[in-house]
N, C-alpha and C. Protein backbone atom coordinates (compact mmCIF):
# COMPACT_ATOMS: atom_id res chain seq x y z
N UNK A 1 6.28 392.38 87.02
CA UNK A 1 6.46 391.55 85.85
C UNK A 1 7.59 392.14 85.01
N UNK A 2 8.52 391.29 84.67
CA UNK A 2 9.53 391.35 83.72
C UNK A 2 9.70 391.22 82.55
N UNK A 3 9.45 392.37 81.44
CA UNK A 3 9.91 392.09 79.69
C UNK A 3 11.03 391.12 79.88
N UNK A 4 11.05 390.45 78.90
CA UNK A 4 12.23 390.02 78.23
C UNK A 4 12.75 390.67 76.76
N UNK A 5 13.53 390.72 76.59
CA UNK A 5 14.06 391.27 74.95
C UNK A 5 13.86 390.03 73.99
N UNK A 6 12.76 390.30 73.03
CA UNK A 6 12.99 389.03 72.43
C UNK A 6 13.16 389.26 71.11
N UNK A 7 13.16 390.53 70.78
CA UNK A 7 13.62 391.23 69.59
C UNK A 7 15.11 391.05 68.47
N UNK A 8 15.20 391.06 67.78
CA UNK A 8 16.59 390.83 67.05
C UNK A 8 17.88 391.57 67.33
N UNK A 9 18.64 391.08 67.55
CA UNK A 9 19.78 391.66 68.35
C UNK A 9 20.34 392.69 67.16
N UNK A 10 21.07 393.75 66.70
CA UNK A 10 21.65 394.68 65.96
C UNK A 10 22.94 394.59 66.30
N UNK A 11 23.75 394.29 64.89
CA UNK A 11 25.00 394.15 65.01
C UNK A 11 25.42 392.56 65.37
N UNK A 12 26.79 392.50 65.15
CA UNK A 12 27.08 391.52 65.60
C UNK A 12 28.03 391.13 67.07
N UNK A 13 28.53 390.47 67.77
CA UNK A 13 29.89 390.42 68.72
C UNK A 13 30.87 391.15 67.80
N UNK A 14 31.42 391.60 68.40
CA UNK A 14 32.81 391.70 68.90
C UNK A 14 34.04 391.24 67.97
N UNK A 15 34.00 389.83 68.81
CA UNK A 15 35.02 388.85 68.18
C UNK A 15 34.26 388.21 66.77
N UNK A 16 33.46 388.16 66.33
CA UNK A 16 33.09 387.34 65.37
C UNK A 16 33.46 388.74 64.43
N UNK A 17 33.10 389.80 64.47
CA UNK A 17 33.69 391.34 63.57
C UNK A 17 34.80 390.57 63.45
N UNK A 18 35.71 390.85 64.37
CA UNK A 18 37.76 390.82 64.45
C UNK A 18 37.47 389.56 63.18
N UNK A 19 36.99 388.69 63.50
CA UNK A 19 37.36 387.08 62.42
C UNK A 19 37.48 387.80 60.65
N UNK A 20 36.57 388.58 60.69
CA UNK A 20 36.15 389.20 59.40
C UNK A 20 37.06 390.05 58.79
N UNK A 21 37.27 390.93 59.59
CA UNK A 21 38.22 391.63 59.34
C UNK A 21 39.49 391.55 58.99
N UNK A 22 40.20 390.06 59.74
CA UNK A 22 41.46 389.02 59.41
C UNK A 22 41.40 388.51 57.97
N UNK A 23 40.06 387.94 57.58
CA UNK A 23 39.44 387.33 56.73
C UNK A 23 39.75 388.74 55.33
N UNK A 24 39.42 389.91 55.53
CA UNK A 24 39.33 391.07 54.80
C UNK A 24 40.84 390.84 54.72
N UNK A 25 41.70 391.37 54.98
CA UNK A 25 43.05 391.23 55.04
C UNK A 25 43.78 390.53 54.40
N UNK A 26 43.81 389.64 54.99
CA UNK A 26 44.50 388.24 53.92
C UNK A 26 44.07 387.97 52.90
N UNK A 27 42.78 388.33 52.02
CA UNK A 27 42.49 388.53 51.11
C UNK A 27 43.07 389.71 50.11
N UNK A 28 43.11 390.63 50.65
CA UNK A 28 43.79 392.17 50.24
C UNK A 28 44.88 392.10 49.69
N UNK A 29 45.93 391.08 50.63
CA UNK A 29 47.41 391.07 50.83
C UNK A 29 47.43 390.16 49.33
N UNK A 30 46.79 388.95 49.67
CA UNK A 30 46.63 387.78 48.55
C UNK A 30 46.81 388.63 46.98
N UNK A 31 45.85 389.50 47.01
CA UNK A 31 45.43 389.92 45.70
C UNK A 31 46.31 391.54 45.34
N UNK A 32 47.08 392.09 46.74
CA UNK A 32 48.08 392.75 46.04
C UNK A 32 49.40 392.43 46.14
N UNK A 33 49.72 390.67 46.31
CA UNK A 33 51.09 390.07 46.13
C UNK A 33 50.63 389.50 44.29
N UNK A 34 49.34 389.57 44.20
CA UNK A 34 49.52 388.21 42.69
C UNK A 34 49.66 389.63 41.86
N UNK A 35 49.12 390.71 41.93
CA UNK A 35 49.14 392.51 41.12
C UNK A 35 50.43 392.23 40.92
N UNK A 36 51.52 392.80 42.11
CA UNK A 36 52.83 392.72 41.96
C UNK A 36 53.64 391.57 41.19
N UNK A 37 53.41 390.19 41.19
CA UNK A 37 53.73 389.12 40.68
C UNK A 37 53.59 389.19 39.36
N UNK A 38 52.17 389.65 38.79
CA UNK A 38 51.84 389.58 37.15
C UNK A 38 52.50 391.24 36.54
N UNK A 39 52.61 391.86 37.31
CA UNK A 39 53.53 393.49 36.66
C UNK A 39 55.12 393.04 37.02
N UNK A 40 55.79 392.09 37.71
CA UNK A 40 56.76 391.85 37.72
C UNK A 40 56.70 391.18 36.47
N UNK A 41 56.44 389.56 36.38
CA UNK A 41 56.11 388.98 34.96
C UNK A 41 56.18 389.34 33.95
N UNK A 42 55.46 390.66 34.01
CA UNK A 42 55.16 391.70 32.31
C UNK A 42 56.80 392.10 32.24
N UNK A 43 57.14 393.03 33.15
CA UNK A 43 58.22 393.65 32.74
C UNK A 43 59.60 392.19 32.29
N UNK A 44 59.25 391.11 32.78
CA UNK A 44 60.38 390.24 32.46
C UNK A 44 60.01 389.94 30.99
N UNK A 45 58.73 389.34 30.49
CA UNK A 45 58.73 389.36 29.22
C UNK A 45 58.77 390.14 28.72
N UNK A 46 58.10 390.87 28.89
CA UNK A 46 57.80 391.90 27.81
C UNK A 46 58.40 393.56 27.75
N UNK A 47 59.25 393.31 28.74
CA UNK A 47 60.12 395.07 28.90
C UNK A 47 59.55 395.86 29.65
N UNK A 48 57.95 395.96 29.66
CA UNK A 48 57.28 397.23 30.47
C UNK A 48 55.61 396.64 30.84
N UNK A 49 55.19 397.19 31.43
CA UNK A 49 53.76 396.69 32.15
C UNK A 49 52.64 396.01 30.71
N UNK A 50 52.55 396.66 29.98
CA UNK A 50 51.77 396.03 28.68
C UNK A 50 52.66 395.58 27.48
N UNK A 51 51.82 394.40 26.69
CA UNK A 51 52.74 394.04 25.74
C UNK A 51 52.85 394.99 24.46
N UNK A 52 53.88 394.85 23.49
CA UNK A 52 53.99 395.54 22.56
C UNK A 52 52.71 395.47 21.60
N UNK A 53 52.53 396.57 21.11
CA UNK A 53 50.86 396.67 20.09
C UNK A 53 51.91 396.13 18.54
N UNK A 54 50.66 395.75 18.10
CA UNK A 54 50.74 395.52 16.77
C UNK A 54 50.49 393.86 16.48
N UNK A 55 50.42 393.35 15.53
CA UNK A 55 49.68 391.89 15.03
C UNK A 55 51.17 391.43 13.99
């Protein structure tokens, strides 16, 4: 007589990881091109990374 495994598998494939990981990435890139974009921005208005203090 033969067990079968009918238990919950641990972990996931393979390829469905890799999807995630692409997914991780292009997110990363996304959010350190808009960083660079809004500290470029600053320095065009405003001369340097924060604006001038005072009211």
């Amino acid at each position: 007589m033969t067990s079968a495994n009918t238990g919950p598998r641990l972990g996931r494939p393979s390829g469905e990881s890799d999807v995630y990981t692409v997914l991780l990435a292009i997110a990363f890139l996304c959010l350190l091109s808009a960083t660079i974009y809004l500290a470029y921005r600053a320095m065009v208005m405003f001369g340097g990374l924060l604006p001038p203090g005072g009211a």
